[in-house]
N, C-alpha and C. Protein backbone atom coordinates (compact mmCIF):
# COMPACT_ATOMS: atom_id res chain seq x y z
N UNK A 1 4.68 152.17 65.42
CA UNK A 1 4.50 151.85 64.02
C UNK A 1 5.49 150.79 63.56
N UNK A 2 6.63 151.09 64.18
CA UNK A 2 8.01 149.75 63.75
C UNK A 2 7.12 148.55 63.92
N UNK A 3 6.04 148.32 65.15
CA UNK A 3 6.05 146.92 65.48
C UNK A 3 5.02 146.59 64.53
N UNK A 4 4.44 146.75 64.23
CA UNK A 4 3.61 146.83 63.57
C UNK A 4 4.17 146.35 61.96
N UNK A 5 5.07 147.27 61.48
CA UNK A 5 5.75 146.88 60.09
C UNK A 5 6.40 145.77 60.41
N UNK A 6 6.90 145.39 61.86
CA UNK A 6 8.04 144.35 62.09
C UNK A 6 7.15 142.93 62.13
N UNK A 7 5.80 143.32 62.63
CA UNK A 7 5.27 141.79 63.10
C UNK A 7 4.64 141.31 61.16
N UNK A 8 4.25 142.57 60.01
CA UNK A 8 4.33 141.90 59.13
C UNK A 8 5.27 141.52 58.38
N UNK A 9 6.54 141.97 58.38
CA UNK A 9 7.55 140.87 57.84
C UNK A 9 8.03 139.78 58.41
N UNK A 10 7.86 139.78 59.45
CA UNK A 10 8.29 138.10 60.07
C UNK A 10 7.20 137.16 59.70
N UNK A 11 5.86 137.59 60.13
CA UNK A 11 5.03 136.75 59.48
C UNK A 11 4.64 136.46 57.86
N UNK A 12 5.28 137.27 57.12
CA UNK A 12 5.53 137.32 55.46
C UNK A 12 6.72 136.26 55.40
N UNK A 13 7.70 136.48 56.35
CA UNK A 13 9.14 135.75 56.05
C UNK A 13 8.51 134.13 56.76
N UNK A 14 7.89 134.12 57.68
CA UNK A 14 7.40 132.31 58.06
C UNK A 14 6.75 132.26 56.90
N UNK A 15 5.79 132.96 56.56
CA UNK A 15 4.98 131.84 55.51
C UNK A 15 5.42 132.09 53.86
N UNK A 16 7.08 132.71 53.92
CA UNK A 16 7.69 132.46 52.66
C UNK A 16 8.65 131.37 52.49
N UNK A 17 8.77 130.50 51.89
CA UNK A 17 9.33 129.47 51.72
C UNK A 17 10.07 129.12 50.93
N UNK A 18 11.05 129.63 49.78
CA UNK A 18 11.33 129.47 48.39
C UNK A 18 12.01 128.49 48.28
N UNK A 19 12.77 127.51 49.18
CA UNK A 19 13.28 126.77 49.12
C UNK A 19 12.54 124.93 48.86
N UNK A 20 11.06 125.27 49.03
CA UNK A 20 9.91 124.09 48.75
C UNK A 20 10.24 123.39 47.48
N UNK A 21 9.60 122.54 47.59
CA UNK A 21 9.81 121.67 46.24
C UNK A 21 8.94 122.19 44.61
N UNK A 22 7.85 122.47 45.75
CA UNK A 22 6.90 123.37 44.64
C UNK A 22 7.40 124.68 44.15
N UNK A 23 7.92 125.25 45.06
CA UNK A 23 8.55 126.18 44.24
C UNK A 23 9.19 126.45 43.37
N UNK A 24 10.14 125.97 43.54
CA UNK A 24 12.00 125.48 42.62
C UNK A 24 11.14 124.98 41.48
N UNK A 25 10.24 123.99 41.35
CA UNK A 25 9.19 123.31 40.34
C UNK A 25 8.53 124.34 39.44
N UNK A 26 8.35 125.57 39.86
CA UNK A 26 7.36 126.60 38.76
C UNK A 26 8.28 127.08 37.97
N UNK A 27 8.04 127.16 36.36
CA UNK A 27 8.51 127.90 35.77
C UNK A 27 8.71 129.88 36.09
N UNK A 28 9.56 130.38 36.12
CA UNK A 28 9.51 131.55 36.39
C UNK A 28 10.11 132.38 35.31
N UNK A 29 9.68 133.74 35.13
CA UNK A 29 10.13 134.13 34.04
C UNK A 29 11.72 135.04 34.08
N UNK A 30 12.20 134.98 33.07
CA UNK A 30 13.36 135.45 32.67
C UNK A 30 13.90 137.03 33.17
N UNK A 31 12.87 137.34 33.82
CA UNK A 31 13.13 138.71 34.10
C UNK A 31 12.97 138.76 35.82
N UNK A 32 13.05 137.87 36.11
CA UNK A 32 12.90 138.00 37.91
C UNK A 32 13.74 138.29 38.56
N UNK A 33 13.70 139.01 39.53
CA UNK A 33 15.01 139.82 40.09
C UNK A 33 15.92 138.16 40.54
N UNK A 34 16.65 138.16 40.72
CA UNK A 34 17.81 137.31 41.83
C UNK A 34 17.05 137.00 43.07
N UNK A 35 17.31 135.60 43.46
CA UNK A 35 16.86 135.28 44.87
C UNK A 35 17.74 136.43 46.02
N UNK A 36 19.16 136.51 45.58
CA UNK A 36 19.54 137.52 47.07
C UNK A 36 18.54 139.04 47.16
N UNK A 37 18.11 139.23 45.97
CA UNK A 37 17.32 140.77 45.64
C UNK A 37 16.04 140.79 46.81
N UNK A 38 15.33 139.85 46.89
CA UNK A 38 14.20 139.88 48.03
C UNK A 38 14.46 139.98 49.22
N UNK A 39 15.36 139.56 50.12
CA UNK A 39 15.46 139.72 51.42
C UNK A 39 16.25 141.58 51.68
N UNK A 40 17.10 141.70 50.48
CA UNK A 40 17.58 143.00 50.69
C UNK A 40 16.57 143.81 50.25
N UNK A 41 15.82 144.10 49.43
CA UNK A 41 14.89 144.92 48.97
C UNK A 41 13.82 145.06 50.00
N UNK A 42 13.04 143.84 50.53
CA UNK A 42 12.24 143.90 51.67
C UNK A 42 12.70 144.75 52.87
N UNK A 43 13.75 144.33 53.16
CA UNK A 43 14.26 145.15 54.46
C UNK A 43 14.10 146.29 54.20
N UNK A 44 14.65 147.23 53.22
CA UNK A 44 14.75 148.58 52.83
C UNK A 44 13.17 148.86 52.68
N UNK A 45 12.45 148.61 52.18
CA UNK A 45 11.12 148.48 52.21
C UNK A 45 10.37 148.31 53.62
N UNK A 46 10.55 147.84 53.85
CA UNK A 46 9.84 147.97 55.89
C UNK A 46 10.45 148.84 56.36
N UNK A 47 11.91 149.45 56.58
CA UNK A 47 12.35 150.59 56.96
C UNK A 47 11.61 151.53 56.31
N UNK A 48 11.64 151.67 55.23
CA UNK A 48 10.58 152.40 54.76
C UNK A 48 9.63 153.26 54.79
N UNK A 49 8.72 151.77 54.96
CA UNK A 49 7.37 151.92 55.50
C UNK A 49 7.58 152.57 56.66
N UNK A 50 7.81 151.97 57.32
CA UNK A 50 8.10 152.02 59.16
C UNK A 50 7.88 153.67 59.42
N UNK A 51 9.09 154.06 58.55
CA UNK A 51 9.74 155.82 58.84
C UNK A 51 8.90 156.55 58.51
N UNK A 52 8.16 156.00 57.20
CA UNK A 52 7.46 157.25 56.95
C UNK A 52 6.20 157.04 57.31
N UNK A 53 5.44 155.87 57.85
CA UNK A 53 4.22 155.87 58.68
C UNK A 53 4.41 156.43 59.58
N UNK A 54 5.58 156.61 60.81
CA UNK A 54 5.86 157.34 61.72
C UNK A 54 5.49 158.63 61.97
N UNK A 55 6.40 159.07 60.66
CA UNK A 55 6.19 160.70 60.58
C UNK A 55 5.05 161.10 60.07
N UNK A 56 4.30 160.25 59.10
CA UNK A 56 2.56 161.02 58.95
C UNK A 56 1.94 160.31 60.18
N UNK A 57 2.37 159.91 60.57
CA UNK A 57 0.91 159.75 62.27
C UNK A 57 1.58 161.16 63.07
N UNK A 58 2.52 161.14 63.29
CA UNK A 58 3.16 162.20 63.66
C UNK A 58 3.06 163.39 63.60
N UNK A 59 2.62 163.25 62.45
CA UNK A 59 2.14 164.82 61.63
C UNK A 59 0.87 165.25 61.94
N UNK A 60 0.29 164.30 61.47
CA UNK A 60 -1.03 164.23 61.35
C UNK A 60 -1.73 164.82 62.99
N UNK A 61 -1.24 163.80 63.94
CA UNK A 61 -1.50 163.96 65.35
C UNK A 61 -1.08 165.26 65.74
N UNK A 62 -0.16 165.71 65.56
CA UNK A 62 0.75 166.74 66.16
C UNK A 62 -0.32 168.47 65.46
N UNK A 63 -0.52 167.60 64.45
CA UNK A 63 -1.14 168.99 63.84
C UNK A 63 -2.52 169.10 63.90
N UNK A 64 -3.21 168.40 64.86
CA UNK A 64 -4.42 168.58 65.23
C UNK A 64 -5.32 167.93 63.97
N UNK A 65 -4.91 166.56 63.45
CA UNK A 65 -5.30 166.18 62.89
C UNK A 65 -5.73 164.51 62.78
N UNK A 66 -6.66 164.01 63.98
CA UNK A 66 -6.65 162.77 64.50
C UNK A 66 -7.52 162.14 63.33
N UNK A 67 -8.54 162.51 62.78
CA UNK A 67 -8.94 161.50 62.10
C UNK A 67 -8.33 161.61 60.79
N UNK A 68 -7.55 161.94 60.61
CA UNK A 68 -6.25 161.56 59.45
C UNK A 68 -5.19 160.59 59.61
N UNK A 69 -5.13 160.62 60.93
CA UNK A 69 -4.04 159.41 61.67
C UNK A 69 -5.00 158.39 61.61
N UNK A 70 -6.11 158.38 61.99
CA UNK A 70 -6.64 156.82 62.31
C UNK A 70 -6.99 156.44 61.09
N UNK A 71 -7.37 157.38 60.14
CA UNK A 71 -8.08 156.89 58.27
C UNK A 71 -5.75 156.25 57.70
N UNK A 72 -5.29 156.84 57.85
CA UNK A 72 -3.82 156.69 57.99
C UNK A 72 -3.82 155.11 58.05
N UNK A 73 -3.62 155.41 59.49
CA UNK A 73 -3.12 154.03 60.39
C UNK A 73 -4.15 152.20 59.81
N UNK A 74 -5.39 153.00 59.82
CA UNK A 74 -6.41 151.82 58.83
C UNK A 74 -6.13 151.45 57.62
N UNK A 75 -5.42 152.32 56.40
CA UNK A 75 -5.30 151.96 55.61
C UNK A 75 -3.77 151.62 55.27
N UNK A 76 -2.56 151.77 56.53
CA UNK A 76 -1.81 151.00 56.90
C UNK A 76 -2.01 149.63 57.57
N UNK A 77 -2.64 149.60 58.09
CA UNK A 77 -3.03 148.03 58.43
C UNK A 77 -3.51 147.38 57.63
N UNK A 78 -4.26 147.49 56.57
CA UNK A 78 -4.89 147.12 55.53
C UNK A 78 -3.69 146.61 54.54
N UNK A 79 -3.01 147.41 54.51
CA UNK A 79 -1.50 146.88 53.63
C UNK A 79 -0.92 146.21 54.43
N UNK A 80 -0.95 146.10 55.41
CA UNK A 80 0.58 145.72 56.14
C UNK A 80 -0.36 143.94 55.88
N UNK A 81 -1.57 143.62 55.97
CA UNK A 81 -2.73 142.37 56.01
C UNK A 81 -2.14 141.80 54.71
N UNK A 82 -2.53 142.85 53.88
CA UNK A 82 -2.12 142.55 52.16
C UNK A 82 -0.75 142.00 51.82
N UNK A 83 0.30 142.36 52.74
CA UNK A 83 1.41 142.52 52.59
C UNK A 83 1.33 141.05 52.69
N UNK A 84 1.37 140.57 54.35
CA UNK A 84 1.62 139.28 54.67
C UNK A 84 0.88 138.04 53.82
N UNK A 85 0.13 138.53 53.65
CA UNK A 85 -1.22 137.56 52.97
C UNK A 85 -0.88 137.03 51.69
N UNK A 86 0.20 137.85 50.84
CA UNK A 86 0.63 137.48 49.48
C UNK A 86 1.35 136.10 49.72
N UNK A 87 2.31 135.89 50.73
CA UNK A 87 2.87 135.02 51.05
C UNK A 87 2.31 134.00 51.36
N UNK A 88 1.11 133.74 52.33
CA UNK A 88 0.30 133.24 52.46
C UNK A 88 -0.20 132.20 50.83
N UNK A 89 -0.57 133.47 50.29
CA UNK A 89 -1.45 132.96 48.85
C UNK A 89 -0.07 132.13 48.02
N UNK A 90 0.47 132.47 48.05
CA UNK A 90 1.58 131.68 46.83
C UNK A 90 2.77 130.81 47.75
N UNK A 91 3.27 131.12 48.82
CA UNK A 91 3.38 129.89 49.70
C UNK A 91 3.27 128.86 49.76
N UNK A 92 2.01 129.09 51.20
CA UNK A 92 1.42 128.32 51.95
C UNK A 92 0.29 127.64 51.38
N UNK A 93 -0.13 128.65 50.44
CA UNK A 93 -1.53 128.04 49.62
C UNK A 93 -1.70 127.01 47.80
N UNK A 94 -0.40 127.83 47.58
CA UNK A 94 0.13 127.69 46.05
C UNK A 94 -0.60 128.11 45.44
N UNK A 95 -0.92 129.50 45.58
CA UNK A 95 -2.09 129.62 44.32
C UNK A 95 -1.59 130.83 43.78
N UNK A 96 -0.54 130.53 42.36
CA UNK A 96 -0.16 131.75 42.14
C UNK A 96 -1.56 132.67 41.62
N UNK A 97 -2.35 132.21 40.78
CA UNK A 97 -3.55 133.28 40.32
C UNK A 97 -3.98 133.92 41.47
N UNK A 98 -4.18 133.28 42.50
CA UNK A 98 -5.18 134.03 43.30
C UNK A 98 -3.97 135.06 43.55
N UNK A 99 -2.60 134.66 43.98
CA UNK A 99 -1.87 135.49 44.82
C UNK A 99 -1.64 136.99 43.88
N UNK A 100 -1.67 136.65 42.41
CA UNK A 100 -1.54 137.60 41.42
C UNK A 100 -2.30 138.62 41.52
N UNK A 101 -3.61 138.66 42.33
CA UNK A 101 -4.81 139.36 42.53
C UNK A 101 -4.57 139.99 43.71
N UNK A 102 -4.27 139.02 44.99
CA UNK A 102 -3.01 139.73 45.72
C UNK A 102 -2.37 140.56 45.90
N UNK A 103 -1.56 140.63 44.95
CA UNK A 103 -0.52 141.46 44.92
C UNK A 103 -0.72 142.75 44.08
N UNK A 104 -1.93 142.92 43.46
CA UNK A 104 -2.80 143.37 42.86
C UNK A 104 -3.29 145.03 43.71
N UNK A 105 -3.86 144.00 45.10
CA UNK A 105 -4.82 144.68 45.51
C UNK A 105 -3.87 145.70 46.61
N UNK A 106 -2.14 144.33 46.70
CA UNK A 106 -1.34 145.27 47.49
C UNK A 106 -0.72 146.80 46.69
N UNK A 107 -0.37 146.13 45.43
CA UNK A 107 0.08 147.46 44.74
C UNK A 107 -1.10 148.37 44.75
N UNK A 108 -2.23 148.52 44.85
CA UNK A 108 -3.09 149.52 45.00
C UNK A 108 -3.14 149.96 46.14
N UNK A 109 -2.77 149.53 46.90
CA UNK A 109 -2.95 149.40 48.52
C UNK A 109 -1.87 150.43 48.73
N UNK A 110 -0.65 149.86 48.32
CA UNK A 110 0.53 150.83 48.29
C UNK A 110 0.29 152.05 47.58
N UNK A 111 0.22 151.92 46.51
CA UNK A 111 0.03 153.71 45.84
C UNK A 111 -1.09 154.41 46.52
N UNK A 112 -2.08 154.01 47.44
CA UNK A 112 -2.85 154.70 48.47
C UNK A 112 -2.13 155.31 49.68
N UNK A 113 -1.21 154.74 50.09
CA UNK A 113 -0.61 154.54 51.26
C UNK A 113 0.33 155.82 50.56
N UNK A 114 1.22 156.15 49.83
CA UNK A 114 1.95 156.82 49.36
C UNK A 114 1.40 158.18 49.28
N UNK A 115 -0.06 157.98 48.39
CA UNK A 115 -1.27 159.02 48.21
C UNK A 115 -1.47 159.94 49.66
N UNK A 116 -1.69 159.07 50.52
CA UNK A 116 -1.91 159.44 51.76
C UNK A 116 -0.83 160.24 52.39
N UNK A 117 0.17 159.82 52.10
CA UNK A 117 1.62 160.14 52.77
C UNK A 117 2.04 161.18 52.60
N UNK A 118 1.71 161.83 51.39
CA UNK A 118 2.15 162.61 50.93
C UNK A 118 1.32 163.79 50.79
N UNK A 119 0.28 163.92 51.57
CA UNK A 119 -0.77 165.20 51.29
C UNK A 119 -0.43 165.81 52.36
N UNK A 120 0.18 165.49 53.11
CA UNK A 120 1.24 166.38 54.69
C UNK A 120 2.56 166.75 54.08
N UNK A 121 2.86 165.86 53.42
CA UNK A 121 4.62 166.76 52.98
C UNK A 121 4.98 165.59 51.39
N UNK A 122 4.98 166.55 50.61
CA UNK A 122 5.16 165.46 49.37
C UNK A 122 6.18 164.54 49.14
N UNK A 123 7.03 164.75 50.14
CA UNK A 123 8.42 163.95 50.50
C UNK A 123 8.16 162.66 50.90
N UNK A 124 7.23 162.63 51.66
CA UNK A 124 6.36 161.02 52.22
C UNK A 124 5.87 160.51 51.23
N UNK A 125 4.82 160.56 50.55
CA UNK A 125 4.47 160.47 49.27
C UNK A 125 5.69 159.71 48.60
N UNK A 126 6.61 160.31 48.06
CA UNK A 126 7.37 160.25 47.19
C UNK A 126 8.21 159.12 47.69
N UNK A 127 8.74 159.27 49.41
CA UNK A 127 9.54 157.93 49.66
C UNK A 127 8.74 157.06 49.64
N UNK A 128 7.45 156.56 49.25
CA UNK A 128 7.29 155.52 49.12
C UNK A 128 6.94 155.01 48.01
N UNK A 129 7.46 155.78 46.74
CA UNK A 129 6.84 155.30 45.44
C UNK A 129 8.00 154.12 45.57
N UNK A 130 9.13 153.69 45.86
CA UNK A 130 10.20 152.29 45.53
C UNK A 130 8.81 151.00 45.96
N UNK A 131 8.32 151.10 47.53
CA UNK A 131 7.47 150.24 47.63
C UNK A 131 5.61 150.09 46.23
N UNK A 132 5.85 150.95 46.38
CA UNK A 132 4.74 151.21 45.07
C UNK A 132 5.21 150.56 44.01
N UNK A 133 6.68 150.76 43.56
CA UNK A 133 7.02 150.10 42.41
C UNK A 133 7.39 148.66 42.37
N UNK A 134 7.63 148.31 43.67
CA UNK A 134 8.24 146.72 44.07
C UNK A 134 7.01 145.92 43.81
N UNK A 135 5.75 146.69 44.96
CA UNK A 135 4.46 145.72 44.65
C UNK A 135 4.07 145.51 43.33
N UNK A 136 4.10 146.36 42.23
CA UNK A 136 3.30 146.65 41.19
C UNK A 136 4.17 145.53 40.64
N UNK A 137 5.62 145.52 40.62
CA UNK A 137 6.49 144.37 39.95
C UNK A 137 6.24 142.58 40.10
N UNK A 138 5.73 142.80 41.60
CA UNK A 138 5.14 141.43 42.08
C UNK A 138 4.30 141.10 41.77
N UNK A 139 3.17 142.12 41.29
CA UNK A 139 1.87 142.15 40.97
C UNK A 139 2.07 141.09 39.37
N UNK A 140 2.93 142.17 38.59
CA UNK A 140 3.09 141.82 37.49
C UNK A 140 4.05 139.86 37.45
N UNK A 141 4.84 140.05 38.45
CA UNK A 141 5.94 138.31 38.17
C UNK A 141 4.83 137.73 38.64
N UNK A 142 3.97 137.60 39.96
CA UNK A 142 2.92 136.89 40.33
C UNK A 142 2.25 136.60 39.12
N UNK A 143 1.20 137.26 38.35
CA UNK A 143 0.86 137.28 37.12
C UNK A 143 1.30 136.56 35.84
N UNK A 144 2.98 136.37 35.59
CA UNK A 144 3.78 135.79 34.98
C UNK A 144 3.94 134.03 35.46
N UNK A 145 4.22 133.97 36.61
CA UNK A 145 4.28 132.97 37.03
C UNK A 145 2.87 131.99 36.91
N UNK A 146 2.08 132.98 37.11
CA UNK A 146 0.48 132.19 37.09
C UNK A 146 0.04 131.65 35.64
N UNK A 147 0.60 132.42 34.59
CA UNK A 147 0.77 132.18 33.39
C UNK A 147 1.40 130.96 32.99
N UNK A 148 2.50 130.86 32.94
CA UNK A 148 3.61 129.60 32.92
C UNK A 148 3.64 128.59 33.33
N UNK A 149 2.65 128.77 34.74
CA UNK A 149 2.28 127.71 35.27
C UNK A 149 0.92 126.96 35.72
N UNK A 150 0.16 126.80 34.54
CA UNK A 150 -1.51 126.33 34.26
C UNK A 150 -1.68 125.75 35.41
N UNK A 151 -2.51 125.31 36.49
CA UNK A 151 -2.90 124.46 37.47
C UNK A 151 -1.69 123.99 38.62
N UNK A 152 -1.22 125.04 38.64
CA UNK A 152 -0.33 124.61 39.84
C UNK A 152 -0.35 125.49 40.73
């Protein structure tokens, strides 16, 4: 499961770029965390993920419960797609609107993933409401940014 969380943050971290010209160029709003806040928050966030996908496949498997691991593991991959793909969209692509939708579909993605996590031990669940709340925040600055910045 690590490699898996590991191969989508490296590929989130290539196709993030903040240092572009276009970037530095968008208005952003007044409430955005600090540039050092993303690389530390992410990390803690893929550990995260990582640990507690572990232990519900884990669970799940162990307790005679395979097609809970694979409905699991699918709708972990499905995020982990979402995950990388935001980067992609506002990146590589510049499209904050679309990416706003994005990040949209990740914060839903995430509070599923949490949903899921937590119907084996509500503790899983629960460690992942920080990622639930990070996406929903991105969801929302993505959104902000797309605002502020008409056609770019």
């Amino acid at each position: 499961m690590g490699t898996a969380v590991g191969a989508c943050a490296v590929v989130g971290s290539l196709l993030t770029d903040p240092q572009s010209r276009w970037y530095r160029s968008l208005r952003k709003p007044s409430w955005q965390p600090p540039p050092a806040a993303f690389p530390i928050v992410w990390t803690a966030l893929y550990a995260d993920i990582a640990w507690v996908s572990s232990r519900t496949l884990s669970a799940a498997r162990e307790g005679g419960r395979p097609e809970e691991a694979r409905s699991y593991a699918r709708a972990l991959g499905v995020n982990l797609v979402l995950n990388a793909a935001w980067s992609g969209l506002f990146f590589r692509a510049r499209q904050p609107a679309l990416s706003a939708l994005g990040a949209g579909a990740l914060a839903l993605s995430s509070a599923d993933l949490a949903r899921r996590a937590g119907r084996g031990r509500a503790l899983r669940g629960w460690a992942l409401t920080p990622y639930v709340a990070w996406t929903t925040l991105a969801t929302a600055l993505s959104g902000e940014i797309a605002r502020l910045n008409p056609g770019k």
